[in-house]
PDB file of N, CA and C in Angstrom:
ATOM      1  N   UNK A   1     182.093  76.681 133.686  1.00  0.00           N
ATOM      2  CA  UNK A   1     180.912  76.730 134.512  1.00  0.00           C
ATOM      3  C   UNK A   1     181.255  76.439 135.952  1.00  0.00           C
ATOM      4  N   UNK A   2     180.558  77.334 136.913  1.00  0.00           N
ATOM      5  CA  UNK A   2     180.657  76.738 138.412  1.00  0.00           C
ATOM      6  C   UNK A   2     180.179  75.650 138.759  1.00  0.00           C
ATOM      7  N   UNK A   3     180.550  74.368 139.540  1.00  0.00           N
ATOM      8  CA  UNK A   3     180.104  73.206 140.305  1.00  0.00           C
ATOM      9  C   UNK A   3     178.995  73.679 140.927  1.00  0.00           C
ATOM     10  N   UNK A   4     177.623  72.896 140.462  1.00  0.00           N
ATOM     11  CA  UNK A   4     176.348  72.946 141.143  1.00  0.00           C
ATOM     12  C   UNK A   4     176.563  71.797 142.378  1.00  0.00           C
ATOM     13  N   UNK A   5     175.686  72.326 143.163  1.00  0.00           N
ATOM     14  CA  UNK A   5     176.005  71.807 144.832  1.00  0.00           C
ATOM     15  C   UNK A   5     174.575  71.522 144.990  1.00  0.00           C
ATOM     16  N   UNK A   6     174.100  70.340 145.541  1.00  0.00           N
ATOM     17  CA  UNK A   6     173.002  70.046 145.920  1.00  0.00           C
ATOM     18  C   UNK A   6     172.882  70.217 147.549  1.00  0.00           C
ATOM     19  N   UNK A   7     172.024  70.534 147.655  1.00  0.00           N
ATOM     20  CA  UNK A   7     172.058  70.958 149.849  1.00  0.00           C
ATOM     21  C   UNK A   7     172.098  68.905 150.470  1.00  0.00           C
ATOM     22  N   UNK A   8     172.538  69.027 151.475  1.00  0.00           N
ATOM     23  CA  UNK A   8     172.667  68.053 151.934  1.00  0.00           C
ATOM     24  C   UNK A   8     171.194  67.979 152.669  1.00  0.00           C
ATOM     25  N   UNK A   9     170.596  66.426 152.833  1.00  0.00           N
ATOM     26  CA  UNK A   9     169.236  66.316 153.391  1.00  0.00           C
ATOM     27  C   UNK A   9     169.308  66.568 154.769  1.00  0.00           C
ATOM     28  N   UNK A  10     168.216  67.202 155.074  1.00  0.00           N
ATOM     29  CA  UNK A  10     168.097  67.234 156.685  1.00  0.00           C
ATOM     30  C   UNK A  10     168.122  66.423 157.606  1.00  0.00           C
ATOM     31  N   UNK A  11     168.772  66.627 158.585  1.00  0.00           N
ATOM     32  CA  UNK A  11     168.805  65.576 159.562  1.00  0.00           C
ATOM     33  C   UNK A  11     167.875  64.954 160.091  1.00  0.00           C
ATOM     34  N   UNK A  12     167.998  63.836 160.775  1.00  0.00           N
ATOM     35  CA  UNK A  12     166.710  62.790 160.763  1.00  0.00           C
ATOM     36  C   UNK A  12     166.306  63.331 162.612  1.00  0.00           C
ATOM     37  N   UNK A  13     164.985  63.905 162.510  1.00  0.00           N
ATOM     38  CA  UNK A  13     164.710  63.905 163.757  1.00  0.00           C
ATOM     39  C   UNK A  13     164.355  62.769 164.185  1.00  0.00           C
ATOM     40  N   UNK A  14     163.914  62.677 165.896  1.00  0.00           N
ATOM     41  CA  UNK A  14     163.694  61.554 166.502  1.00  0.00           C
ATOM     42  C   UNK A  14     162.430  62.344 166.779  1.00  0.00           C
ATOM     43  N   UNK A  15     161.288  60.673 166.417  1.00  0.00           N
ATOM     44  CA  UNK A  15     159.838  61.086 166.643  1.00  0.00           C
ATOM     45  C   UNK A  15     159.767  60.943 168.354  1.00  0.00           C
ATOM     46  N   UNK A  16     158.901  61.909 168.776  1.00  0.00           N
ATOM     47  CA  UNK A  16     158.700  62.037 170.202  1.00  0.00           C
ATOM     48  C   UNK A  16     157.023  61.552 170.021  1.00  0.00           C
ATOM     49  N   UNK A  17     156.577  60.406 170.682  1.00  0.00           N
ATOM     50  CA  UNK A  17     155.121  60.252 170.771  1.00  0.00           C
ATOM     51  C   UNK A  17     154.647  60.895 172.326  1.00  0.00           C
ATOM     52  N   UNK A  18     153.545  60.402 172.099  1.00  0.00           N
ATOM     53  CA  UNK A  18     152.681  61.357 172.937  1.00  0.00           C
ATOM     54  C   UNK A  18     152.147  60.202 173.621  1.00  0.00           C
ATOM     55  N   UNK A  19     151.926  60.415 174.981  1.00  0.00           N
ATOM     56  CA  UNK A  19     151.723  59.788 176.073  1.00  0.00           C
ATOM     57  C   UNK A  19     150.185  58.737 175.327  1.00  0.00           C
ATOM     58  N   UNK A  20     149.330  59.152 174.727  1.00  0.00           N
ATOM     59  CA  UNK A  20     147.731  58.228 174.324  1.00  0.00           C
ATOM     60  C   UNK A  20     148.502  56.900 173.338  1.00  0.00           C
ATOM     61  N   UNK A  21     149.849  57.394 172.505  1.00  0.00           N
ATOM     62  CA  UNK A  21     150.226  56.133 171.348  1.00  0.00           C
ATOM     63  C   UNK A  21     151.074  55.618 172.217  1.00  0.00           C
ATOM     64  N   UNK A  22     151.801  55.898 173.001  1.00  0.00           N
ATOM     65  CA  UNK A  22     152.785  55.051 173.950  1.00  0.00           C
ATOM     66  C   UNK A  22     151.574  53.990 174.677  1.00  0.00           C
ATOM     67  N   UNK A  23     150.440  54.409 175.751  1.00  0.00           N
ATOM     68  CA  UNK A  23     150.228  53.598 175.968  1.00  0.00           C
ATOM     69  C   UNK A  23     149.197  52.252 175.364  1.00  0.00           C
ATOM     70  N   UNK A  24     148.843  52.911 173.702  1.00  0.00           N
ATOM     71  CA  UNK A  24     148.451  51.997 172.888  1.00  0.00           C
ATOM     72  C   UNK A  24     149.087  51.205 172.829  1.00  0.00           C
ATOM     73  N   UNK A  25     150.699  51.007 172.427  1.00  0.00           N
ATOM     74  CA  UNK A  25     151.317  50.666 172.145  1.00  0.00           C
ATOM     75  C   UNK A  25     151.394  49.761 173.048  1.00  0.00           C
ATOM     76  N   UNK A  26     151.563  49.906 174.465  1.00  0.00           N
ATOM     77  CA  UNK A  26     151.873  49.029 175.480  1.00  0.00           C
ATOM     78  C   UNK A  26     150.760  48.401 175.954  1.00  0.00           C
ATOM     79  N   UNK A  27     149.627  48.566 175.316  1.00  0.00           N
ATOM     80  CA  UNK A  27     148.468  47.526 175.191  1.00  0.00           C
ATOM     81  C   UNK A  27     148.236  46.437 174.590  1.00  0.00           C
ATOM     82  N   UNK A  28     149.074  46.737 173.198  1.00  0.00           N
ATOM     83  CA  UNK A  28     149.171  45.699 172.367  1.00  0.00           C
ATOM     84  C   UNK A  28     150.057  44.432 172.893  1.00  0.00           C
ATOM     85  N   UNK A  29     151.042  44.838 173.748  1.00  0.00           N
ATOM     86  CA  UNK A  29     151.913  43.574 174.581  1.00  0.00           C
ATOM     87  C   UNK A  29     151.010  43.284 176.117  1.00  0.00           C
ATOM     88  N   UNK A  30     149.774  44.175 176.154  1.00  0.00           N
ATOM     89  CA  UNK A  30     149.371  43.079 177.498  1.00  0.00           C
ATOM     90  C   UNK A  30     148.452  42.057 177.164  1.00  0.00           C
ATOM     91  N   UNK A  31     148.224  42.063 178.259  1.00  0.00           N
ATOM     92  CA  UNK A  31     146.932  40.405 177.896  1.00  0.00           C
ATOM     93  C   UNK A  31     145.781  41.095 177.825  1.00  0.00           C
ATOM     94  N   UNK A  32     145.169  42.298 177.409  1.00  0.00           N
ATOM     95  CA  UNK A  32     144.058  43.406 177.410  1.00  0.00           C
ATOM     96  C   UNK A  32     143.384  42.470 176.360  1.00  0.00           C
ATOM     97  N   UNK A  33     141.755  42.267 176.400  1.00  0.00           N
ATOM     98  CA  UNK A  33     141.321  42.042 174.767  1.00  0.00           C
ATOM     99  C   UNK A  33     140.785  42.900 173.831  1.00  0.00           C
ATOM    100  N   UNK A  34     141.185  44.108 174.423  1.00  0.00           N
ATOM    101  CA  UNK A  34     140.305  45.002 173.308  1.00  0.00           C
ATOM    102  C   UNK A  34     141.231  46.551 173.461  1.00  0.00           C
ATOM    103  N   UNK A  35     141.492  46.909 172.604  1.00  0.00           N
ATOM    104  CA  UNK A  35     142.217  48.520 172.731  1.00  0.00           C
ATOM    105  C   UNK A  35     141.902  49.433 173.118  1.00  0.00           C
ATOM    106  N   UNK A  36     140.890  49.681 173.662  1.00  0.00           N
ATOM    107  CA  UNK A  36     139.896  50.451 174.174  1.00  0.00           C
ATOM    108  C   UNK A  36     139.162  50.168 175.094  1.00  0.00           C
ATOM    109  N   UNK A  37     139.307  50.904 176.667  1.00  0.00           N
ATOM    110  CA  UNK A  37     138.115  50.441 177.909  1.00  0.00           C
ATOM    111  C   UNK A  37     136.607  51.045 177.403  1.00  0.00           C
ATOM    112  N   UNK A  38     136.102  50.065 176.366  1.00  0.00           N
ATOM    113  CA  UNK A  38     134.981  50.348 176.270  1.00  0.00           C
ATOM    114  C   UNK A  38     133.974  50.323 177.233  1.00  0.00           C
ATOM    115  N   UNK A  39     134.486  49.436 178.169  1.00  0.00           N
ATOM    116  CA  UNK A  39     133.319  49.053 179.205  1.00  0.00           C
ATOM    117  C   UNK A  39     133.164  50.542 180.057  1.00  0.00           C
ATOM    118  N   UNK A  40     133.868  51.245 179.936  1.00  0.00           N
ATOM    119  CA  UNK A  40     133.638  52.599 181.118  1.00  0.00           C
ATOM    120  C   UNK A  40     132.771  53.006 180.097  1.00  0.00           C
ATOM    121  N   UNK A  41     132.805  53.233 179.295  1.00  0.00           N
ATOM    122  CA  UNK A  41     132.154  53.786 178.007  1.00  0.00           C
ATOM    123  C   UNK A  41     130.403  53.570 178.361  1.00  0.00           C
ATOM    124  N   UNK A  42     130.340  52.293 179.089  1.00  0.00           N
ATOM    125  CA  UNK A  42     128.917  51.650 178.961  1.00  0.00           C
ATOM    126  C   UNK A  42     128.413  52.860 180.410  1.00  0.00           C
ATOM    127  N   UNK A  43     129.077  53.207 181.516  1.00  0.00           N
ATOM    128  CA  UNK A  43     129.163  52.947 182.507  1.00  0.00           C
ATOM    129  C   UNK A  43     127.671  54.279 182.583  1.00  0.00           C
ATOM    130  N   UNK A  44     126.499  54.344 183.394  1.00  0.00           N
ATOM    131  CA  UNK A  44     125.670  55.623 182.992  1.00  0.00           C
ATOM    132  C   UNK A  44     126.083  56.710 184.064  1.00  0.00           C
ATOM    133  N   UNK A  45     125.616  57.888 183.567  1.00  0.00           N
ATOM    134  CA  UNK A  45     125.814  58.955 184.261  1.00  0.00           C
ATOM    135  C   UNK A  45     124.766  58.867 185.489  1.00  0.00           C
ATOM    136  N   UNK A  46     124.928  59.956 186.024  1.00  0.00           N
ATOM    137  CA  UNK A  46     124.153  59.908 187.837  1.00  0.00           C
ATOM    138  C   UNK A  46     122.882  60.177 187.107  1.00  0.00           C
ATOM    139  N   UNK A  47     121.595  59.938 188.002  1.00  0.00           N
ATOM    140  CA  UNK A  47     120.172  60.085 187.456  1.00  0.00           C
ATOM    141  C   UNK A  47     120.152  61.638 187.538  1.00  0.00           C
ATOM    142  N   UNK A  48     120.781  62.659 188.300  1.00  0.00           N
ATOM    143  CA  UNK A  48     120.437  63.780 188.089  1.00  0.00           C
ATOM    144  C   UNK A  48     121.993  64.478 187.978  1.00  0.00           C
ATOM    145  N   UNK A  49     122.411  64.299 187.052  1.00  0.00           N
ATOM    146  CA  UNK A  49     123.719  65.055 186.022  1.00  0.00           C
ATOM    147  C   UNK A  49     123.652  66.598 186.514  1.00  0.00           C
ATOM    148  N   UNK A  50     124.815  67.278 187.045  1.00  0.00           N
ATOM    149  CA  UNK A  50     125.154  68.330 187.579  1.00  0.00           C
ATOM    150  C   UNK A  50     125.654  69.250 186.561  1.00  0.00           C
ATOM    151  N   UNK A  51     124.872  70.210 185.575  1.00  0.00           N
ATOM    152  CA  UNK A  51     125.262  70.659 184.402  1.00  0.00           C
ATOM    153  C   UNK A  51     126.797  71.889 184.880  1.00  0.00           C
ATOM    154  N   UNK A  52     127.239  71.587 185.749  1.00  0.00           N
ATOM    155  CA  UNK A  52     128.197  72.231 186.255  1.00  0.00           C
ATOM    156  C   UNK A  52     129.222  71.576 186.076  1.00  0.00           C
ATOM    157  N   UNK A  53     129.838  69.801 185.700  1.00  0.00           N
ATOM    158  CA  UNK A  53     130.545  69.213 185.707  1.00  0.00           C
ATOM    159  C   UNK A  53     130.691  68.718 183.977  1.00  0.00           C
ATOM    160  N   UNK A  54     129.529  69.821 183.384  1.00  0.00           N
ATOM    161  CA  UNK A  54     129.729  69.585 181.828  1.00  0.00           C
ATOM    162  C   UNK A  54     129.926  70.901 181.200  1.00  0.00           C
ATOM    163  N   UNK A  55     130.991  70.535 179.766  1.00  0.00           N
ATOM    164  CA  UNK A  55     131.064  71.855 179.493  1.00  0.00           C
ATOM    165  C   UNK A  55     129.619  71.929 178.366  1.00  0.00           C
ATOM    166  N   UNK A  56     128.625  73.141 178.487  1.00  0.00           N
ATOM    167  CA  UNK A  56     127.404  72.714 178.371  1.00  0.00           C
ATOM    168  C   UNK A  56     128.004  73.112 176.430  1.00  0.00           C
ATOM    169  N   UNK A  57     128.850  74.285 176.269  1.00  0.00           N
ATOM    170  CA  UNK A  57     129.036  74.794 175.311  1.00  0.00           C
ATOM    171  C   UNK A  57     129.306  73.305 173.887  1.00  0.00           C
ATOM    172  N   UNK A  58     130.116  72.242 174.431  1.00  0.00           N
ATOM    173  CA  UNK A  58     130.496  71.272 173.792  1.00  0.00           C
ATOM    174  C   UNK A  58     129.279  70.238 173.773  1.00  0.00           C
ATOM    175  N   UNK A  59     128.304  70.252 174.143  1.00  0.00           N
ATOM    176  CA  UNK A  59     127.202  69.711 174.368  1.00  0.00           C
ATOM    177  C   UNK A  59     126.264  70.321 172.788  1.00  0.00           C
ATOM    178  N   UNK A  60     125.420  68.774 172.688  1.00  0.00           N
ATOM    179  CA  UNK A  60     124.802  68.673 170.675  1.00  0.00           C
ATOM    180  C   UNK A  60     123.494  69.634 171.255  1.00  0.00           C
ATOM    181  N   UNK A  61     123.628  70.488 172.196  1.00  0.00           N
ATOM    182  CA  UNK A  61     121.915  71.321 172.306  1.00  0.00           C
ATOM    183  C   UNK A  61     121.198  71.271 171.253  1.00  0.00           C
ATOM    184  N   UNK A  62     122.183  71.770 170.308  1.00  0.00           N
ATOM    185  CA  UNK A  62     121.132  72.474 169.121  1.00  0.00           C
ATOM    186  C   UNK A  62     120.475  70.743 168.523  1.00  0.00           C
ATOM    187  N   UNK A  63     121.006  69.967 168.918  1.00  0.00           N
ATOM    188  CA  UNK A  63     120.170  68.800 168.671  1.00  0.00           C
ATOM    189  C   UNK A  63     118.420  68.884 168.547  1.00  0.00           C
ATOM    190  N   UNK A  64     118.505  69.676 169.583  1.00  0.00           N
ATOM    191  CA  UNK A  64     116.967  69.309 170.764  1.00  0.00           C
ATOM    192  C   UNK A  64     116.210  71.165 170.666  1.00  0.00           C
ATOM    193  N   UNK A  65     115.253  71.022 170.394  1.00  0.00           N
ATOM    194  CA  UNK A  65     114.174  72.043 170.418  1.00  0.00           C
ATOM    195  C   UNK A  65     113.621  72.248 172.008  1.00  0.00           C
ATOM    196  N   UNK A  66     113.008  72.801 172.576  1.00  0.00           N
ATOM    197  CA  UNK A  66     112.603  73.351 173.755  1.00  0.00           C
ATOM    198  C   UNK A  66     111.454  72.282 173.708  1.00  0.00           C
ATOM    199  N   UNK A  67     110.703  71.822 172.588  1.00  0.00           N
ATOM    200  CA  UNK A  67     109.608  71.064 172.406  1.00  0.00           C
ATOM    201  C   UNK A  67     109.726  69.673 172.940  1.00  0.00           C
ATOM    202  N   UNK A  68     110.857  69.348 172.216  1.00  0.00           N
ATOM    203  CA  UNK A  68     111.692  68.028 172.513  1.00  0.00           C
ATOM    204  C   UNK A  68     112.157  68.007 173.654  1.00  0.00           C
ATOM    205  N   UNK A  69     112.859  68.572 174.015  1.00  0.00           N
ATOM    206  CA  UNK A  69     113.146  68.611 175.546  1.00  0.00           C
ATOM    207  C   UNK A  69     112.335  67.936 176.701  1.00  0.00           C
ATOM    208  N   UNK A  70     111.203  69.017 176.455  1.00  0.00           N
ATOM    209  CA  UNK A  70     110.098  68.716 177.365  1.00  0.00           C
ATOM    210  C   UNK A  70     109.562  67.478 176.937  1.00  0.00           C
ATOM    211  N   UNK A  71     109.299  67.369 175.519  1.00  0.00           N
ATOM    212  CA  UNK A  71     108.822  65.865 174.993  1.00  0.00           C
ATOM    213  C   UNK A  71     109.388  64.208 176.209  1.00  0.00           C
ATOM    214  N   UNK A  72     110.943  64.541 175.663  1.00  0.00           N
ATOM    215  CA  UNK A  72     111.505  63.115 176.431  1.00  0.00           C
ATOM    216  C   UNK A  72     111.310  63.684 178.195  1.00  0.00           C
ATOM    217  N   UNK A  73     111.868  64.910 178.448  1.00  0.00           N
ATOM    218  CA  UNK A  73     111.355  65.120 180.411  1.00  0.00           C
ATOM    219  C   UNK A  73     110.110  64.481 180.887  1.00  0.00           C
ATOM    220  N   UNK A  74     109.007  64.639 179.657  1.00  0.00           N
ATOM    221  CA  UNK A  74     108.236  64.024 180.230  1.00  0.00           C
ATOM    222  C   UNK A  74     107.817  62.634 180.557  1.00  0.00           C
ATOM    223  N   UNK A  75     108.840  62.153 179.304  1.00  0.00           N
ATOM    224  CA  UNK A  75     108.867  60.104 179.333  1.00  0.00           C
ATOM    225  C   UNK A  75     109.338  60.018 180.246  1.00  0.00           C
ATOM    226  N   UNK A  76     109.849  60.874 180.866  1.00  0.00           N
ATOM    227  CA  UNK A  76     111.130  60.398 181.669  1.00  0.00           C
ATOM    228  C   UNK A  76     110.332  60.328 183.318  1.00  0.00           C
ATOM    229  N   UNK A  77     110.196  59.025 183.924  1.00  0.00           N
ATOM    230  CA  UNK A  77     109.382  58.214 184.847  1.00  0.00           C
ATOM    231  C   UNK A  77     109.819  59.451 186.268  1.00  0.00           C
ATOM    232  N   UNK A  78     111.132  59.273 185.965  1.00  0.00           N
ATOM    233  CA  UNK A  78     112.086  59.739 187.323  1.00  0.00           C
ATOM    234  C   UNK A  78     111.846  61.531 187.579  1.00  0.00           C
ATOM    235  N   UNK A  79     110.908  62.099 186.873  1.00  0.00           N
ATOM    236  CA  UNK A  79     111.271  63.584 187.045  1.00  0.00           C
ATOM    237  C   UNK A  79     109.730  63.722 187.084  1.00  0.00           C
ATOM    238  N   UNK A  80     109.506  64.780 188.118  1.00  0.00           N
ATOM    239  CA  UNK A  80     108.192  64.958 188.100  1.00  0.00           C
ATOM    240  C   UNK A  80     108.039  66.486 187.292  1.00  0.00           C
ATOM    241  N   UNK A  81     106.724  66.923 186.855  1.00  0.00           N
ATOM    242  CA  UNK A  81     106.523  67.760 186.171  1.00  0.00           C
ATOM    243  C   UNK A  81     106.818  68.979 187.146  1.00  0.00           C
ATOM    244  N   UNK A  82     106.429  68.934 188.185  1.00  0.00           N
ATOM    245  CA  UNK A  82     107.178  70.358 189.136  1.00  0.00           C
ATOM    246  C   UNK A  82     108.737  69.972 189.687  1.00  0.00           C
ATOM    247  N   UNK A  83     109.315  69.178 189.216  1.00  0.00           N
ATOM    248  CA  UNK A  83     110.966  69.420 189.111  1.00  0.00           C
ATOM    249  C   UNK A  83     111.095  69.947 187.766  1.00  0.00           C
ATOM    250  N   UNK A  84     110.386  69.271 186.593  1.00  0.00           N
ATOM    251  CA  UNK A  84     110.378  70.064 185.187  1.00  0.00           C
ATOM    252  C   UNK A  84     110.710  71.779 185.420  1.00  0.00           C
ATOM    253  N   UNK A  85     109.587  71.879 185.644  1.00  0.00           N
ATOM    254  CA  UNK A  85     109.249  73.619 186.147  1.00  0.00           C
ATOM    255  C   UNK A  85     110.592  74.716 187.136  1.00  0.00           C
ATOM    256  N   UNK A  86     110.931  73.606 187.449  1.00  0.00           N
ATOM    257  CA  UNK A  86     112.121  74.123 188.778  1.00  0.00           C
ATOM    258  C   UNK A  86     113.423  74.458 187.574  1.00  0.00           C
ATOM    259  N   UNK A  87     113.932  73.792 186.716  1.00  0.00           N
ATOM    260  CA  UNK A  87     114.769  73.311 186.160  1.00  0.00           C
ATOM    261  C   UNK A  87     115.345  74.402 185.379  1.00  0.00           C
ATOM    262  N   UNK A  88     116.376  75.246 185.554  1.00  0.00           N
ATOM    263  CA  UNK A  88     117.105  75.995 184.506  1.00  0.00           C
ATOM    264  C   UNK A  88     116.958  75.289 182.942  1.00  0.00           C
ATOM    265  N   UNK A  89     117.694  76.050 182.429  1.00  0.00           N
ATOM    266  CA  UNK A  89     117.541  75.672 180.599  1.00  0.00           C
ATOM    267  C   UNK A  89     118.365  74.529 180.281  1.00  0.00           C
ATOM    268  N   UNK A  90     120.221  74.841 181.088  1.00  0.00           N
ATOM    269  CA  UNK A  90     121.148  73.680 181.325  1.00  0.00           C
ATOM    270  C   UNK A  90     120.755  72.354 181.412  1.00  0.00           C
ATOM    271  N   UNK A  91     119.890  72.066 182.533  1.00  0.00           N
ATOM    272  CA  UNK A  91     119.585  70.957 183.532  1.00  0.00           C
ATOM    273  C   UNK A  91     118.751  70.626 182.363  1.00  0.00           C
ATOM    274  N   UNK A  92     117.549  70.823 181.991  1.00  0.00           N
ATOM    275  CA  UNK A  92     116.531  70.581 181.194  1.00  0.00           C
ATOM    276  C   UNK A  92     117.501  70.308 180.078  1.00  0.00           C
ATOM    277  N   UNK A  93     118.411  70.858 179.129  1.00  0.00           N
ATOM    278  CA  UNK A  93     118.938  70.222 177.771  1.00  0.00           C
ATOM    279  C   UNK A  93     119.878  68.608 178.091  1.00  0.00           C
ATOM    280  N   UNK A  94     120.556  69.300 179.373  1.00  0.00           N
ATOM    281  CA  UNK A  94     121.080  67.986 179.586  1.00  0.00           C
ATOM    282  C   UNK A  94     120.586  66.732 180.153  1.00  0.00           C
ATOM    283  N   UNK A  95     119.565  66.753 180.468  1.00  0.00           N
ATOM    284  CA  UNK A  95     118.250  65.865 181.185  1.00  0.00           C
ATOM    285  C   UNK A  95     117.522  65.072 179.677  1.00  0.00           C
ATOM    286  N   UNK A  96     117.565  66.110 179.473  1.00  0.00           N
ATOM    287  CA  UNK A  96     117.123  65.847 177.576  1.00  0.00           C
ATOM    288  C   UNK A  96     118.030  64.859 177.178  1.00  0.00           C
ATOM    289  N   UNK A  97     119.305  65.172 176.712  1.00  0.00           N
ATOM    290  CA  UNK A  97     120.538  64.722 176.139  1.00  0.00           C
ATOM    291  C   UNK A  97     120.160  63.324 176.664  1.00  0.00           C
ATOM    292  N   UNK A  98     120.453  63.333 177.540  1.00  0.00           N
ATOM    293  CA  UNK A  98     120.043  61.625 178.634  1.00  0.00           C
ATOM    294  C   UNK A  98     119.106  60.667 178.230  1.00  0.00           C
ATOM    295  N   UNK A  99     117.705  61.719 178.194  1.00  0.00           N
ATOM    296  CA  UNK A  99     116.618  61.189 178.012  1.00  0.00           C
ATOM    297  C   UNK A  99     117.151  60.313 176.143  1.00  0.00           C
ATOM    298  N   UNK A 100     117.375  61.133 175.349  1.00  0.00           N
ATOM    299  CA  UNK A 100     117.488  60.576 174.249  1.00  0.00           C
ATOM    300  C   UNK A 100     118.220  59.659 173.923  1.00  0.00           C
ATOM    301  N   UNK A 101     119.422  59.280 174.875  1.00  0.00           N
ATOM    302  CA  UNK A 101     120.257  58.639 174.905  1.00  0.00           C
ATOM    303  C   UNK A 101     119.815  57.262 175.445  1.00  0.00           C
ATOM    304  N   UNK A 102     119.030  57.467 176.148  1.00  0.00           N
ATOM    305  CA  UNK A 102     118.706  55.897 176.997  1.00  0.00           C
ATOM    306  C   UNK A 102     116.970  55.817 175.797  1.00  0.00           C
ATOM    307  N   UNK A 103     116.599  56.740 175.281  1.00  0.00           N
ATOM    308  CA  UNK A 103     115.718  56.007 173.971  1.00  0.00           C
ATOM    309  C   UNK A 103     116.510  55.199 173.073  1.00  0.00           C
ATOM    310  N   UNK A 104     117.267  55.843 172.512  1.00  0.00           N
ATOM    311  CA  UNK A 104     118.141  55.502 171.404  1.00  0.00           C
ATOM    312  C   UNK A 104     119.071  54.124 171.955  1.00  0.00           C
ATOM    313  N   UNK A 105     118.755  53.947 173.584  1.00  0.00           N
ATOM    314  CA  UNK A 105     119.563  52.488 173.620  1.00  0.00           C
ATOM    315  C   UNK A 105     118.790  51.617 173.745  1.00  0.00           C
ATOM    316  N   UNK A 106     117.407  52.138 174.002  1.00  0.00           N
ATOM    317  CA  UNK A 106     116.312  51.026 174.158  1.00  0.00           C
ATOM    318  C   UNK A 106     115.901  50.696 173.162  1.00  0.00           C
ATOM    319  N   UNK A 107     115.670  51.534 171.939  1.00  0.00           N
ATOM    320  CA  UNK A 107     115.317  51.493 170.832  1.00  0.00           C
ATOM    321  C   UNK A 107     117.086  50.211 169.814  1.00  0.00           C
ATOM    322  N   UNK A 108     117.712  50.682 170.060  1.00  0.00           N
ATOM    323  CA  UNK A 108     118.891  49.567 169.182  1.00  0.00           C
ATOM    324  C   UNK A 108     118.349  47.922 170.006  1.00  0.00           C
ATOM    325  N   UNK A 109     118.280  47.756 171.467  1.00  0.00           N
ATOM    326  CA  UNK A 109     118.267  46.923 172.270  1.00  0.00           C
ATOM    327  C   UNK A 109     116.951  46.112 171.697  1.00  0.00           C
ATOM    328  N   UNK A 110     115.631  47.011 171.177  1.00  0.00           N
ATOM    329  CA  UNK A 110     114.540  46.387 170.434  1.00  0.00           C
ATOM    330  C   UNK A 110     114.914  46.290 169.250  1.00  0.00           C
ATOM    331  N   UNK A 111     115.671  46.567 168.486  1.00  0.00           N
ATOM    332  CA  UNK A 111     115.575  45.997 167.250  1.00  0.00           C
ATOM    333  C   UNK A 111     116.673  44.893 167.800  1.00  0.00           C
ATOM    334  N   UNK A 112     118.029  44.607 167.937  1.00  0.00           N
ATOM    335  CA  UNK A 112     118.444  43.785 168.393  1.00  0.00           C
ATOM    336  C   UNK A 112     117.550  42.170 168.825  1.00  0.00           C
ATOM    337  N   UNK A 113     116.713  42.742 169.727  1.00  0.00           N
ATOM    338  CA  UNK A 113     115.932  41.461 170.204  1.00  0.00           C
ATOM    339  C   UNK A 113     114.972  40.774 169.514  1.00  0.00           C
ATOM    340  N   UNK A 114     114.639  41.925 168.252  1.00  0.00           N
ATOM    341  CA  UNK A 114     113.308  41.282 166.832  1.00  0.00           C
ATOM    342  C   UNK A 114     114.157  40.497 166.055  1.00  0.00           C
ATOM    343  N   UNK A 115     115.832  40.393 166.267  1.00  0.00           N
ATOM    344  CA  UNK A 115     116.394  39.841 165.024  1.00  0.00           C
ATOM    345  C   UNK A 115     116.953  38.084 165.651  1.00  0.00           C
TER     346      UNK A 115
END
C-alpha cells in the first residue's frame, strides 16, 4: 500500500483589528467609566433638523403615518401651523421622528418619577 499523507495545517494568520476594537481596547486601560460616550448620545439635535444632513432613506418613516406626523407637529409648541403647511414631506417626517422622540422621553421620565 502507498503512505497516506495528511496535509499539513495552515498557517497561523495574524489577526488585523479594526480601528473601533483597538480603541475599545485602549479604553479599558484608561481611567474612562463607561465604554461608551454615552453622554453625546444624550446630546439633542438643533430645534429645526436640516433633512439634508440625514440620510432620510435610513430613517424609521414608515414608523409614522401622514396622520401621525401631523398629530405630534401639532404638540409640538415650537412650530406654527403655517410653518406646518410650508414644510416638504422630509422636514415634516423628520420633525415627526423628533417629536416622538422627546414624547417617548417624557413619557419614560414620567413613569420614572411615579416610581
Amino acid at each position: 500500500h502507498d503512505p497516506l499523507f495528511v496535509a499539513a495545517p495552515p498557517r497561523a494568520q495574524r489577526v488585523t483589528h479594526s480601528e473601533a476594537y483597538i480603541r475599545y481596547i485602549e479604553g479599558l486601560h484608561s481611567e474612562q467609566k463607561y465604554i461608551t460616550p454615552w453622554e453625546k448620545s444624550l446630546t439633542p439635535m438643533p430645534a429645526n433638523p436640516d433633512p439634508a444632513h440625514f440620510n432620510m432613506h435610513k430613517l424609521p418613516s414608515h414608523w409614522l403615518t401622514e396622520e401621525t406626523v401631523n398629530g405630534y407637529l401639532q404638540q409640538d409648541k415650537s412650530v406654527a401651523e403655517t410653518d406646518v403647511q410650508k414644510m416638504d414631506q422630509n422636514t415634516k417626517i423628520l420633525k415627526g421622528l423628533c417629536a416622538l422622540r422627546d414624547f417617548m422621553m417624557r413619557d419614560a421620565l414620567a413613569i420614572y418619577k411615579s416610581y
